[in-house]
N, C-alpha and C. Protein backbone atom coordinates (compact mmCIF):
# COMPACT_ATOMS: atom_id res chain seq x y z
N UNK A 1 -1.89 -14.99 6.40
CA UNK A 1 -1.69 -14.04 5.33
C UNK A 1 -0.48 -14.44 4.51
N UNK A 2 -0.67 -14.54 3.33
CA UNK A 2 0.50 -14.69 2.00
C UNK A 2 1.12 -13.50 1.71
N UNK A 3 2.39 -13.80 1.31
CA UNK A 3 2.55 -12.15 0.89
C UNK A 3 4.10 -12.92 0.09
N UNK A 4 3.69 -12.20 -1.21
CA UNK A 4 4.39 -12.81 -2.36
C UNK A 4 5.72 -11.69 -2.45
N UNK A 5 7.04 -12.10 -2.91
CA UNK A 5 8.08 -11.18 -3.07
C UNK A 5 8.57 -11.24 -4.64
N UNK A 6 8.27 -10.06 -5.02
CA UNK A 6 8.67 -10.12 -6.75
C UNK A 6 10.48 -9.89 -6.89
N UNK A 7 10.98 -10.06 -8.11
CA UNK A 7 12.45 -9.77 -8.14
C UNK A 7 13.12 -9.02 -7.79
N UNK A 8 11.99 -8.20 -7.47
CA UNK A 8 12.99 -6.73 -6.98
C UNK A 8 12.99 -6.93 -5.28
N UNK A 9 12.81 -7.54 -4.90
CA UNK A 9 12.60 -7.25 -3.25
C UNK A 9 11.35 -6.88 -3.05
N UNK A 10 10.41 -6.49 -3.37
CA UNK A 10 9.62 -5.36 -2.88
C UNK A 10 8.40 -6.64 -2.00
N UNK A 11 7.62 -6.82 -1.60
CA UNK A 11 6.92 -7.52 -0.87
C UNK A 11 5.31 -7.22 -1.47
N UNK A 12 4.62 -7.80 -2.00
CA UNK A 12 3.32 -7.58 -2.57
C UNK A 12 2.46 -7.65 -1.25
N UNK A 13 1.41 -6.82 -1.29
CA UNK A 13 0.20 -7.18 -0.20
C UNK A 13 -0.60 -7.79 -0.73
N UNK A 14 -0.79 -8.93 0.27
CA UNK A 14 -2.15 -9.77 0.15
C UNK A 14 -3.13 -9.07 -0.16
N UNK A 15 -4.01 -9.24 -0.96
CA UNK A 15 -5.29 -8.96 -1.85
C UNK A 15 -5.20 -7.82 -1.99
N UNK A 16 -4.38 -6.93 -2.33
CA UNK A 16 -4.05 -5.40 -2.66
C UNK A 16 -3.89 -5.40 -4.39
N UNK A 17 -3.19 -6.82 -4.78
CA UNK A 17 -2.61 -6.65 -5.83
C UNK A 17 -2.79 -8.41 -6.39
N UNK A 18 -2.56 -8.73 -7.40
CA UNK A 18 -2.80 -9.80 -8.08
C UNK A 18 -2.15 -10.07 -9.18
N UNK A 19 -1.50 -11.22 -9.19
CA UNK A 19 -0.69 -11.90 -10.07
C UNK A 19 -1.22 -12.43 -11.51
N UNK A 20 -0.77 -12.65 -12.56
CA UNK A 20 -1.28 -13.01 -13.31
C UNK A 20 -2.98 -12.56 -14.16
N UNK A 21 -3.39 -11.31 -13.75
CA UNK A 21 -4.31 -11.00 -13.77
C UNK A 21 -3.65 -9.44 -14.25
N UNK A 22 -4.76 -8.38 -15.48
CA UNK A 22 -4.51 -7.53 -15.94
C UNK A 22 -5.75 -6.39 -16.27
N UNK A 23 -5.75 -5.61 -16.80
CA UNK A 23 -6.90 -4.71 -16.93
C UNK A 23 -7.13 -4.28 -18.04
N UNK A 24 -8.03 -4.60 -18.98
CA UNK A 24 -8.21 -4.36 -19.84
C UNK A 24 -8.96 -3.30 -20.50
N UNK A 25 -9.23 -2.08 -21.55
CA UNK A 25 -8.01 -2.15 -22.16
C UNK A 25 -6.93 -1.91 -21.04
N UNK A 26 -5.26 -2.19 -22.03
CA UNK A 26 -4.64 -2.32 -20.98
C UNK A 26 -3.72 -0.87 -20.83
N UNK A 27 -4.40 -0.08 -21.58
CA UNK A 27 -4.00 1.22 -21.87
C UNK A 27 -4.88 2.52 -21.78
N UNK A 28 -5.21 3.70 -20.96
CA UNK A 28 -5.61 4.49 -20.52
C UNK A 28 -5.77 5.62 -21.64
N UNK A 29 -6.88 6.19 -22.33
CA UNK A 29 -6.28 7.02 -23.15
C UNK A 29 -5.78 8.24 -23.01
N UNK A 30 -4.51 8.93 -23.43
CA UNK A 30 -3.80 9.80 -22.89
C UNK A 30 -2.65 9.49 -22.23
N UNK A 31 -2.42 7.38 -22.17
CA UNK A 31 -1.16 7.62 -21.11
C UNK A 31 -0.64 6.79 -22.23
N UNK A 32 0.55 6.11 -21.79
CA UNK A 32 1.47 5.51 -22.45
C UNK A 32 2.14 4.72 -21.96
N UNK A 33 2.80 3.80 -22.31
CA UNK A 33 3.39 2.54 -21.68
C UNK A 33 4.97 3.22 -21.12
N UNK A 34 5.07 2.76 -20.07
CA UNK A 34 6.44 3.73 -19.49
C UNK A 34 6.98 2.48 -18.60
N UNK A 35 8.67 2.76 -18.45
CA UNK A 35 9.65 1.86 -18.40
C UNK A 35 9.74 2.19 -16.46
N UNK A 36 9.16 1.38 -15.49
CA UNK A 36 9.34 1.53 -14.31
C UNK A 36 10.41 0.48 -13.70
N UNK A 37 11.21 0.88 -12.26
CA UNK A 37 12.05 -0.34 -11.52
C UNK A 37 11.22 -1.18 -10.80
N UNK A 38 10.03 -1.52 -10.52
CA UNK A 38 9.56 -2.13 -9.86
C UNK A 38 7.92 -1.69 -9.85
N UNK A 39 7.47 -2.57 -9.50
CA UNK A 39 5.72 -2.88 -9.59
C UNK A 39 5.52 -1.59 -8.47
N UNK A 40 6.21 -1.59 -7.50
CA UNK A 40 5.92 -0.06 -6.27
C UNK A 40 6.13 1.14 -6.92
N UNK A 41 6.68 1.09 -7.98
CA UNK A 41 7.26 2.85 -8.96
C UNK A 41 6.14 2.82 -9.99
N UNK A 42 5.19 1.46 -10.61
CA UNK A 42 4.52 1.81 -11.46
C UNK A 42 3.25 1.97 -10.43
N UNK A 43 2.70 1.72 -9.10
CA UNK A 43 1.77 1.41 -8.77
C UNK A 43 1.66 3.88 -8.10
N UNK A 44 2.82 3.92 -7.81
CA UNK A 44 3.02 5.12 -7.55
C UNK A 44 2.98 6.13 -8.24
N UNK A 45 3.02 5.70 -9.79
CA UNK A 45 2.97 6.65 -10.51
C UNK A 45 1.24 6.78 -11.33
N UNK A 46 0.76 5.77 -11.11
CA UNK A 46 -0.61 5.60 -11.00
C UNK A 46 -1.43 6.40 -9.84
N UNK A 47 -0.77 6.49 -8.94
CA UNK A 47 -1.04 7.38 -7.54
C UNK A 47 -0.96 8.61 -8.00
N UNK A 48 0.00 8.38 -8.70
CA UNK A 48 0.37 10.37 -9.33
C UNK A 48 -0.35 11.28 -10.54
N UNK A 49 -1.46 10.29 -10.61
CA UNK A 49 -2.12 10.71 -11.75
C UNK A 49 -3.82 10.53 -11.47
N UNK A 50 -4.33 11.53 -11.65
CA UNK A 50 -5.55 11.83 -11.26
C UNK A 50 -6.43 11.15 -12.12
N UNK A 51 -6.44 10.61 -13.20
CA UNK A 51 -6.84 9.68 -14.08
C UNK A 51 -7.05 8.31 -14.04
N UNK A 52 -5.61 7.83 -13.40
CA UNK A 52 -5.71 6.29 -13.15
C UNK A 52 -6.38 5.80 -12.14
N UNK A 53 -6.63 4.90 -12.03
CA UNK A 53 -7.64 4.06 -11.26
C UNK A 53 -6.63 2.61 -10.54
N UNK A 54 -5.92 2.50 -11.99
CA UNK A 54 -5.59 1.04 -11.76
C UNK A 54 -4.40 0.57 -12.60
N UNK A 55 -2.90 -0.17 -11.95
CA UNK A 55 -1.90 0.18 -12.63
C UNK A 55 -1.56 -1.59 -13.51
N UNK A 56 -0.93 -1.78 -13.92
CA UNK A 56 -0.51 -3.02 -14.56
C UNK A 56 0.91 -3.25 -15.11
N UNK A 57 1.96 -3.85 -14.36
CA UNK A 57 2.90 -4.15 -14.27
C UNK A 57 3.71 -5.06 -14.65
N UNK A 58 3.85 -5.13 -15.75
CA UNK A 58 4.95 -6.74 -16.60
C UNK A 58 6.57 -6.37 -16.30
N UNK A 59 6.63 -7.49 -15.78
CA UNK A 59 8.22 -7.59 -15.08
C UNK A 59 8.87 -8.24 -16.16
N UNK A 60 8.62 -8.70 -17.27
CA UNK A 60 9.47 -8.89 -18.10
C UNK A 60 10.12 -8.20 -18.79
N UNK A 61 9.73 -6.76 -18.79
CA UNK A 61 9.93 -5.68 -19.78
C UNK A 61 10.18 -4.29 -19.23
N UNK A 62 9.44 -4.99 -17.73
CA UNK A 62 9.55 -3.63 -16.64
C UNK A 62 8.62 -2.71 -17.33
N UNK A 63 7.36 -3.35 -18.49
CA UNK A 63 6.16 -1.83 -18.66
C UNK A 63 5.24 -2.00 -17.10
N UNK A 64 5.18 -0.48 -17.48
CA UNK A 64 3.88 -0.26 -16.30
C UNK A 64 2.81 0.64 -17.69
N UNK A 65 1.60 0.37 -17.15
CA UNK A 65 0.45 0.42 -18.02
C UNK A 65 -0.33 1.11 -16.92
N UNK A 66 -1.14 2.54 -17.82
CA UNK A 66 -2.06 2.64 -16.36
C UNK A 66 -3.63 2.83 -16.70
N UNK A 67 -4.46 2.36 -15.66
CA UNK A 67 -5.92 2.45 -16.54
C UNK A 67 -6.53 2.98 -15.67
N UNK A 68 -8.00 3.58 -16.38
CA UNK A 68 -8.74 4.47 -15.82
C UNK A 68 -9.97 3.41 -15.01
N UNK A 69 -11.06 3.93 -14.94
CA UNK A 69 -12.04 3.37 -14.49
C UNK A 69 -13.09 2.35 -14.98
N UNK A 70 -12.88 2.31 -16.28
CA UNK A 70 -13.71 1.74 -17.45
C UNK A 70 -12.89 0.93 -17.94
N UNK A 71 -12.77 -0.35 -17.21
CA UNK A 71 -11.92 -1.23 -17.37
C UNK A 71 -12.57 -2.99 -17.30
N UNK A 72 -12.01 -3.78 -17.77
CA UNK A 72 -12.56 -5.60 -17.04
C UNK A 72 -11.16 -6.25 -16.61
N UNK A 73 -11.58 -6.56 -15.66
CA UNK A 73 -10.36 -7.52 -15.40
C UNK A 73 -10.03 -8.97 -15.46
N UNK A 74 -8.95 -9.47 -16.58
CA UNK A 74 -8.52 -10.23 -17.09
C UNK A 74 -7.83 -11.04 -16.74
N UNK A 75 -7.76 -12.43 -16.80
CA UNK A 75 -7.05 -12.96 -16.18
C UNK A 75 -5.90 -14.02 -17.62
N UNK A 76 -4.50 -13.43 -17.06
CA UNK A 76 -4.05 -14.00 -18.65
C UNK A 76 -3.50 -15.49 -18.42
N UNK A 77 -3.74 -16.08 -19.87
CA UNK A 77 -3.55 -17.62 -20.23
C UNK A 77 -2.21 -17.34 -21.31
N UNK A 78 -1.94 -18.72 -21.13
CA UNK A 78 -0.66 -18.95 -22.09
C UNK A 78 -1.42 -19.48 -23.20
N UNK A 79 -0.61 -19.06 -24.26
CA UNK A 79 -1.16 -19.93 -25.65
C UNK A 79 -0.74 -21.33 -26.05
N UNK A 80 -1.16 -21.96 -26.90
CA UNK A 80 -0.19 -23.62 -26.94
C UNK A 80 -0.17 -24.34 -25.83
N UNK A 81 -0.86 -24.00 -24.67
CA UNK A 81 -0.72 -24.76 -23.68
C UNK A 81 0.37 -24.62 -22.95
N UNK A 82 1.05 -23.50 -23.23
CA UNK A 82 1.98 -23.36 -22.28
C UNK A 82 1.78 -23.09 -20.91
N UNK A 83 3.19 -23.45 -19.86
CA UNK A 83 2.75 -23.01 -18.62
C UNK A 83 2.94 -21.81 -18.24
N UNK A 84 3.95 -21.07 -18.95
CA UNK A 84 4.54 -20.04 -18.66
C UNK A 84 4.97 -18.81 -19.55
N UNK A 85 4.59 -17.65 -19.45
CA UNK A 85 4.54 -16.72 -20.41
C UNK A 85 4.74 -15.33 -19.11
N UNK A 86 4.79 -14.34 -20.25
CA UNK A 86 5.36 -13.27 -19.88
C UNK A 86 3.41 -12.22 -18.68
N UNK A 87 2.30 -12.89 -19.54
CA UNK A 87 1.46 -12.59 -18.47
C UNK A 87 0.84 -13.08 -17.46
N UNK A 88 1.63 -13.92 -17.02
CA UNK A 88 1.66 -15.31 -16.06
C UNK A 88 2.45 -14.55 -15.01
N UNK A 89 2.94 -13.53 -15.03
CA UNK A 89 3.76 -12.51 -14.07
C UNK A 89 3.19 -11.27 -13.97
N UNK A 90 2.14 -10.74 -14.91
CA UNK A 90 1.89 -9.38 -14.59
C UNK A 90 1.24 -9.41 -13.05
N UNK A 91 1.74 -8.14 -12.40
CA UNK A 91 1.28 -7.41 -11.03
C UNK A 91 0.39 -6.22 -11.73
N UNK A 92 -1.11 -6.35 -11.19
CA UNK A 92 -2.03 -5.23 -11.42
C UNK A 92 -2.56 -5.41 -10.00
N UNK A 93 -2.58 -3.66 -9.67
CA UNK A 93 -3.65 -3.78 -8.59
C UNK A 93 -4.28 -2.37 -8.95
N UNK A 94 -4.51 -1.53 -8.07
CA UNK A 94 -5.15 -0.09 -7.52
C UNK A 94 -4.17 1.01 -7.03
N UNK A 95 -4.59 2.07 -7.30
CA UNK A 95 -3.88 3.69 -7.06
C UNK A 95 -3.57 3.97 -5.41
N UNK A 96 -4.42 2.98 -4.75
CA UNK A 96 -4.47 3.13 -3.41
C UNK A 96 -4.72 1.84 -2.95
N UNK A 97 -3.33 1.37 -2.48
CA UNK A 97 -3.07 0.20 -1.84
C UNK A 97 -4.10 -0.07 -0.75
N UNK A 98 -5.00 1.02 0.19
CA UNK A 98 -5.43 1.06 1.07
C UNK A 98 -7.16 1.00 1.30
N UNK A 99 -7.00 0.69 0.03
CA UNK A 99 -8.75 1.25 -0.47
C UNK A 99 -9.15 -0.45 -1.03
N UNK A 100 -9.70 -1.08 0.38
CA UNK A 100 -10.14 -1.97 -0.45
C UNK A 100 -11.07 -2.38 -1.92
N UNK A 101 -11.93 -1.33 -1.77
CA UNK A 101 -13.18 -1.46 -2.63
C UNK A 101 -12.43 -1.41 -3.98
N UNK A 102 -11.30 -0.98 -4.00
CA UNK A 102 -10.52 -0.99 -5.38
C UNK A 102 -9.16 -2.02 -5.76
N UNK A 103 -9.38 -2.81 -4.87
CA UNK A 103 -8.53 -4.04 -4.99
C UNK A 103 -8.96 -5.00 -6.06
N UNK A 104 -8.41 -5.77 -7.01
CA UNK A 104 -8.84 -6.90 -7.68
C UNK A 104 -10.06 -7.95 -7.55
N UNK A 105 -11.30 -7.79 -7.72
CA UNK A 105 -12.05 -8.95 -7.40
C UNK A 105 -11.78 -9.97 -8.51
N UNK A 106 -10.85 -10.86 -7.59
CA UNK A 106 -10.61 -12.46 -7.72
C UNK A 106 -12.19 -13.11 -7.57
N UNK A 107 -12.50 -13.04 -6.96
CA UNK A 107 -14.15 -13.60 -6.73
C UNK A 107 -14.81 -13.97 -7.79
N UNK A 108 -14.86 -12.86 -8.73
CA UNK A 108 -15.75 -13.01 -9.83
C UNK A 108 -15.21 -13.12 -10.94
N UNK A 109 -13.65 -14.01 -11.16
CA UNK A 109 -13.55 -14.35 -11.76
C UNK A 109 -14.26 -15.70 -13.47
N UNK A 110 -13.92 -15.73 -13.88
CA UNK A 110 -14.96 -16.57 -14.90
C UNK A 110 -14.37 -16.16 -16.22
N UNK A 111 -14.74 -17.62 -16.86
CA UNK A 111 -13.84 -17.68 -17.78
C UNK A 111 -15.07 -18.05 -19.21
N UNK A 112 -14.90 -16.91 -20.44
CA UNK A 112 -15.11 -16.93 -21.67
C UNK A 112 -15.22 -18.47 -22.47
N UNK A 113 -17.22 -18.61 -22.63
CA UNK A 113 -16.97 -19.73 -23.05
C UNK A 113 -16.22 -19.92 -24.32
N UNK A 114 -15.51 -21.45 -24.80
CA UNK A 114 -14.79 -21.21 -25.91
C UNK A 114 -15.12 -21.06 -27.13
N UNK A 115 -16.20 -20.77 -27.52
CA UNK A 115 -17.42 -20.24 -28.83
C UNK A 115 -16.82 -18.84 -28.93
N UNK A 116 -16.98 -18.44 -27.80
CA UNK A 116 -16.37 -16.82 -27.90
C UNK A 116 -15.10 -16.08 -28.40
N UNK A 117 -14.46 -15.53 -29.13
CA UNK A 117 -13.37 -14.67 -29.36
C UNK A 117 -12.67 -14.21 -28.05
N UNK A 118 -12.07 -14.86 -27.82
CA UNK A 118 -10.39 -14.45 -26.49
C UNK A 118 -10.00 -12.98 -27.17
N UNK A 119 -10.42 -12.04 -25.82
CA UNK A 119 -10.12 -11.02 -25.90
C UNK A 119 -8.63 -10.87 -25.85
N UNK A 120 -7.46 -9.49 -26.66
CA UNK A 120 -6.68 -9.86 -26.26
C UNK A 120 -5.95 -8.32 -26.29
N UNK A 121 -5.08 -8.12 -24.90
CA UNK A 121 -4.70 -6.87 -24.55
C UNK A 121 -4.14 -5.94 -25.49
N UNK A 122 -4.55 -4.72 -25.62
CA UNK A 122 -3.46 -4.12 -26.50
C UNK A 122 -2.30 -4.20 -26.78
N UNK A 123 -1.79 -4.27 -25.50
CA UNK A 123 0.12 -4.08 -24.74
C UNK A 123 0.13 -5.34 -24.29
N UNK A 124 1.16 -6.30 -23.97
CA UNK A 124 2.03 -5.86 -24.77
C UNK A 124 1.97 -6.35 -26.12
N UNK A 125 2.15 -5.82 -27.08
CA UNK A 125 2.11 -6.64 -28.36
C UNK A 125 2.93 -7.51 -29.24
N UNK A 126 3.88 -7.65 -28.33
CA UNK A 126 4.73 -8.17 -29.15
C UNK A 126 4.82 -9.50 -28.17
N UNK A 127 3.68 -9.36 -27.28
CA UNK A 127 3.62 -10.89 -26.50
C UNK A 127 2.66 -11.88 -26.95
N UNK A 128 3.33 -12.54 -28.17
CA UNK A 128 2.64 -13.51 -28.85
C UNK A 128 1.99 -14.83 -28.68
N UNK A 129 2.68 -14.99 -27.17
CA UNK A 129 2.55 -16.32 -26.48
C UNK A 129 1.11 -16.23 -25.53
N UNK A 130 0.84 -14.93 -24.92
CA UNK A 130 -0.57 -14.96 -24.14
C UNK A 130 -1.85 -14.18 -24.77
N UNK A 131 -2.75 -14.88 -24.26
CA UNK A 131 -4.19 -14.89 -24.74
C UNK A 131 -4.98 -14.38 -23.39
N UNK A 132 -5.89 -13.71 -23.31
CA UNK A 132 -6.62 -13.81 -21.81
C UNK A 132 -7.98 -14.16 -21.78
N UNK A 133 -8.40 -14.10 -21.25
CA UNK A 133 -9.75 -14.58 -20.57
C UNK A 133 -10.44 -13.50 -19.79
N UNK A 134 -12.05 -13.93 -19.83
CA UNK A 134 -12.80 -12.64 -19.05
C UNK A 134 -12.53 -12.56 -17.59
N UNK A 135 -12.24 -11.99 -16.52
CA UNK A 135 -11.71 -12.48 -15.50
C UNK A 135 -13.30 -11.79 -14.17
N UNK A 136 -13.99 -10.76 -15.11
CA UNK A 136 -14.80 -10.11 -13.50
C UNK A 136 -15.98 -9.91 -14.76
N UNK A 137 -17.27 -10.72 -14.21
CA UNK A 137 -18.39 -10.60 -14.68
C UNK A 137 -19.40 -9.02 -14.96
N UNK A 138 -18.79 -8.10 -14.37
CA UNK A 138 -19.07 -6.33 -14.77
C UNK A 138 -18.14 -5.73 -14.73
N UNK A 139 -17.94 -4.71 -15.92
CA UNK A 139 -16.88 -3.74 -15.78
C UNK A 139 -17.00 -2.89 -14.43
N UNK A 140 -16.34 -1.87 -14.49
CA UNK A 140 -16.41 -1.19 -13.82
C UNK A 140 -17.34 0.12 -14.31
N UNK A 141 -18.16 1.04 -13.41
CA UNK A 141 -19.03 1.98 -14.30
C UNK A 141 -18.28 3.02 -14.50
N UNK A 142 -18.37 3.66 -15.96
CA UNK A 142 -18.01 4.66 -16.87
C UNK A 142 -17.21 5.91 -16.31
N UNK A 143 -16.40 6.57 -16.25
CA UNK A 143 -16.07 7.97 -15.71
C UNK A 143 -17.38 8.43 -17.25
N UNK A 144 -17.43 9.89 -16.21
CA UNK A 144 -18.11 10.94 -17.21
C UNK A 144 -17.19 11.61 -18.17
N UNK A 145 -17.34 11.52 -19.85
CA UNK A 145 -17.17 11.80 -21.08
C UNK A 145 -16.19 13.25 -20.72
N UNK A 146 -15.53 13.27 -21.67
CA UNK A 146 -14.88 14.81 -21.14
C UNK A 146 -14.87 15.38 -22.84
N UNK A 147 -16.13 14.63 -23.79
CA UNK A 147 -15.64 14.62 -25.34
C UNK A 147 -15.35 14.43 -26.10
N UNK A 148 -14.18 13.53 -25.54
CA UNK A 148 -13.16 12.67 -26.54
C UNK A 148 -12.05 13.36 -26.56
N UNK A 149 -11.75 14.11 -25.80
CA UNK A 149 -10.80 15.05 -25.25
C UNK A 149 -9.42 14.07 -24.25
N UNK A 150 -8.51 14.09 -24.70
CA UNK A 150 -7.59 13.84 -23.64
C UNK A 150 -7.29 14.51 -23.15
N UNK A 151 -7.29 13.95 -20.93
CA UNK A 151 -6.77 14.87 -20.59
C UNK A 151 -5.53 15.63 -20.58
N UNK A 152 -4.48 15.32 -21.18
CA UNK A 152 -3.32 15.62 -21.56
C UNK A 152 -3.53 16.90 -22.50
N UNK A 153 -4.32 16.83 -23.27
CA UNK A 153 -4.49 17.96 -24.44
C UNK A 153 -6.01 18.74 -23.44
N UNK A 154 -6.73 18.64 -22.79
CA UNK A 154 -7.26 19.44 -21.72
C UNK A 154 -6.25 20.48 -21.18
N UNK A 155 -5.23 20.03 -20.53
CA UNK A 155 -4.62 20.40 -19.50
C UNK A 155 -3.74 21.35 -20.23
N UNK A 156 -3.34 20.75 -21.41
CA UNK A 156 -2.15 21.53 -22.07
C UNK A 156 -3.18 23.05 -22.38
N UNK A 157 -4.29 22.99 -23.07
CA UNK A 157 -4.74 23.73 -23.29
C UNK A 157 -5.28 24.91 -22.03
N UNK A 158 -5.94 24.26 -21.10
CA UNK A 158 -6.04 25.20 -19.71
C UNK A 158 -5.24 26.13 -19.53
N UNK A 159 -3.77 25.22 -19.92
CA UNK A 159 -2.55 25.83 -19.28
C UNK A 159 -2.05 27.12 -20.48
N UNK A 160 -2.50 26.96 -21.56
CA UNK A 160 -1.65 28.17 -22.52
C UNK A 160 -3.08 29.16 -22.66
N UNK A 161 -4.26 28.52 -22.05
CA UNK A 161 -5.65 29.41 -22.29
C UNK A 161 -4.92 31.17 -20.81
N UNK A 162 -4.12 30.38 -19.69
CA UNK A 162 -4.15 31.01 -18.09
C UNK A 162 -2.82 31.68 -18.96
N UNK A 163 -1.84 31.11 -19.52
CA UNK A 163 -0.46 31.86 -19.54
C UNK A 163 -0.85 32.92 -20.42
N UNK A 164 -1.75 32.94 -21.41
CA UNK A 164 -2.01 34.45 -22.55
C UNK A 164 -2.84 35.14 -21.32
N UNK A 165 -3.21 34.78 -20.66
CA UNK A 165 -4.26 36.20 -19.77
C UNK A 165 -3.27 36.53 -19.16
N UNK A 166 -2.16 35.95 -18.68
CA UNK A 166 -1.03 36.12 -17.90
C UNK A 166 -0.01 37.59 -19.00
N UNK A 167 -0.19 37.36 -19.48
CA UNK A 167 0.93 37.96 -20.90
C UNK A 167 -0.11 38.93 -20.91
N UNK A 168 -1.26 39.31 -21.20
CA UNK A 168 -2.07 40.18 -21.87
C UNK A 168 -2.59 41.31 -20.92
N UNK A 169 -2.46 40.48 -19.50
CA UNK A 169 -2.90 41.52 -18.04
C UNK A 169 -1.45 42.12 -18.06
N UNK A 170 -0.06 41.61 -17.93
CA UNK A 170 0.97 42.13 -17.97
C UNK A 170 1.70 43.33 -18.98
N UNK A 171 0.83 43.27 -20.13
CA UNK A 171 0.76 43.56 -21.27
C UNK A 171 0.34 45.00 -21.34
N UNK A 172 -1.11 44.89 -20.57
CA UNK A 172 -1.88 45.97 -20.55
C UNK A 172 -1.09 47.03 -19.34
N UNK A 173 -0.90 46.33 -18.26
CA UNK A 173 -0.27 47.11 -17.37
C UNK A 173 0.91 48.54 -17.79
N UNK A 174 2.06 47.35 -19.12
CA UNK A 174 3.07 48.26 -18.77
C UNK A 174 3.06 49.10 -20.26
N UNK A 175 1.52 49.21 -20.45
CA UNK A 175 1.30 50.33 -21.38
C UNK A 175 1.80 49.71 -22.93
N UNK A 176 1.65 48.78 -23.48
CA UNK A 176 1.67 47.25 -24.29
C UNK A 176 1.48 47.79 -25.62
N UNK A 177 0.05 48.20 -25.65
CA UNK A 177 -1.43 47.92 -26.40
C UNK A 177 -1.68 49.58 -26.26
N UNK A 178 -1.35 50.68 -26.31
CA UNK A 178 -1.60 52.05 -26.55
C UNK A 178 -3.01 52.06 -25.41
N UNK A 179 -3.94 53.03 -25.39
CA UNK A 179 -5.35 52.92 -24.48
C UNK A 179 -4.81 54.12 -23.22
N UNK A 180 -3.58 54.30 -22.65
CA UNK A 180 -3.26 54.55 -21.78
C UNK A 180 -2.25 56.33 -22.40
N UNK A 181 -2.97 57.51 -21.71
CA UNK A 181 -2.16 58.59 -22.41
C UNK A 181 -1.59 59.31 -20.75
N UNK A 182 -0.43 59.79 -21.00
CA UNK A 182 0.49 60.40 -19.93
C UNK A 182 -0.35 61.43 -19.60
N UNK A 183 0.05 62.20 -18.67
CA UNK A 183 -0.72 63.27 -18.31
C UNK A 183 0.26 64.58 -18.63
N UNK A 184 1.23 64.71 -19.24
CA UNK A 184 1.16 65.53 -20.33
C UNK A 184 1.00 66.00 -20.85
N UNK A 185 0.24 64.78 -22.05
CA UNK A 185 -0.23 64.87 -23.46
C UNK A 185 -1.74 65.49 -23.14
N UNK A 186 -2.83 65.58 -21.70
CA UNK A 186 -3.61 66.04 -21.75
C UNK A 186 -3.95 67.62 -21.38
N UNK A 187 -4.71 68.19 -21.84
CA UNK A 187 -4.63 69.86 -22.16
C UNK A 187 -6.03 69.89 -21.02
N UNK A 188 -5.51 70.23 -20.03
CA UNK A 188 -6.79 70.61 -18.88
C UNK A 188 -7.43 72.11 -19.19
N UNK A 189 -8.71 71.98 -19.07
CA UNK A 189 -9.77 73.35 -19.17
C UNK A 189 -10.19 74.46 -18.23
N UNK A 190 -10.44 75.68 -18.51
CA UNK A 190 -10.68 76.04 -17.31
C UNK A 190 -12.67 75.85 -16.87
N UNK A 191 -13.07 75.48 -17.27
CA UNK A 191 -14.41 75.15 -17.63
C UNK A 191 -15.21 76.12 -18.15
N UNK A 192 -14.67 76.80 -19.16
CA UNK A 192 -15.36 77.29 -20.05
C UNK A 192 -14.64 77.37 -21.68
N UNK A 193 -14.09 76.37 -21.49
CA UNK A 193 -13.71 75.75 -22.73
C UNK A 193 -11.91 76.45 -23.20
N UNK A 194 -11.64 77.15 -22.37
CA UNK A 194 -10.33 77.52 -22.86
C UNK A 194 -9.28 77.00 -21.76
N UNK A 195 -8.04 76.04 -22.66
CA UNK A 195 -7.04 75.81 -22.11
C UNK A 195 -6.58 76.44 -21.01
N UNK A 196 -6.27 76.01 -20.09
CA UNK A 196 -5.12 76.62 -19.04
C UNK A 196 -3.40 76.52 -19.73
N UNK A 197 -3.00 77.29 -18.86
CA UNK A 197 -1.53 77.72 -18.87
C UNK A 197 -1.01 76.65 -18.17
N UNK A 198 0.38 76.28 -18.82
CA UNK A 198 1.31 75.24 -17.56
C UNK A 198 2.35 76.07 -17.80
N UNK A 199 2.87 75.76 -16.25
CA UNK A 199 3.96 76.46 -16.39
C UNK A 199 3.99 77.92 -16.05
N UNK A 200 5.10 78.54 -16.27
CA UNK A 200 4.98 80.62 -15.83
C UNK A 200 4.88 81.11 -17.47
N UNK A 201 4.30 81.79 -17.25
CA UNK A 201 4.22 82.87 -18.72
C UNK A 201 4.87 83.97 -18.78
């Protein structure tokens, strides 16, 4: 067993995670490129999100990128023939280190004949030097549509749909919204249509 150590200390697991290899797109919609200490803080925060599937980690910049399920995996090239570029280091693996079936298939790697247009990652963009390649002969299959809805603007909305019933049950309770008369203000009968007396006369 190999087991690779990135700059930070941290110890990569054999076939958990993969070097030089990325997920394309390389951006989840709804998330955003965020500044992590290490490939274990972006792979965790991918854990922390019910969305991601699959995290992607450039140590040059320290982005972590996180993607959903509807993804290909890429394997990145230098441009000009270079040997060395900034996605010649990305760490991408899975939300669950432990789950093989969601580890990187290296296997089916394969590479875009050169007739074809080199796909090329969203993020990072200002990495002018790499190009990638098709890296896994099927995506992965589709999550189900939620609309075109992010879940971010889902959630936000759930959440202010629960806090007004919250406000409006509270509302009603402490007599808010009128509906509610003291017992007082009501004039009891004797059942034949004439008021009673309160009180001594």
């Amino acid at each position: 067993t190999t087991t690779t150590t990135t700059t930070t200390g941290e110890p990569l697991p054999a076939g958990a995670v993969a070097v030089g290899y990325f997920y394309a797109p390389a951006e989840m919609p709804g998330s955003a490129r965020t500044v992590t200490l290490g490939w274990k803080e972006c792979q965790q925060l991918c854990a922390s999100n019910v969305f991601c599937e699959h995290f992607g980690y450039w140590p040059n910049d320290n982005g972590c990128m996180q993607q959903g399920n509807n993804v290909t995996l890429m394997q990145a090239k230098c441009a000009g023939g270079l040997a060395d570029c900034p996605g010649m280091h990305v760490i991408t693996g899975p939300r669950d280190l432990t789950n093989q079936s969601m580890w990187p298939d290296l296997g089916a790697v394969g590479v875009l004949p050169t007739a074809a247009p080199a796909a090329v990652p969203a993020t990072p963009a200002t990495d002018s030097q790499m190009v990638a390649t098709n890296a896994k002969a099927t995506p992965v299959q589709a999550a189900p549509s939620s609309g075109g809805m992010s879940p971010v603007l889902m959630a936000g909305i759930v959440a202010a749909v629960a806090i007004l019933g919250a406000v409006l049950a509270f509302g009603f309770a402490q007599g808010w919204f009128g509906g509610g008369e003291e017992a007082s203000d009501i004039e009891e009968e004797d059942g034949l249509g004439k008021p009673l007396s309160r009180g001594v006369e």
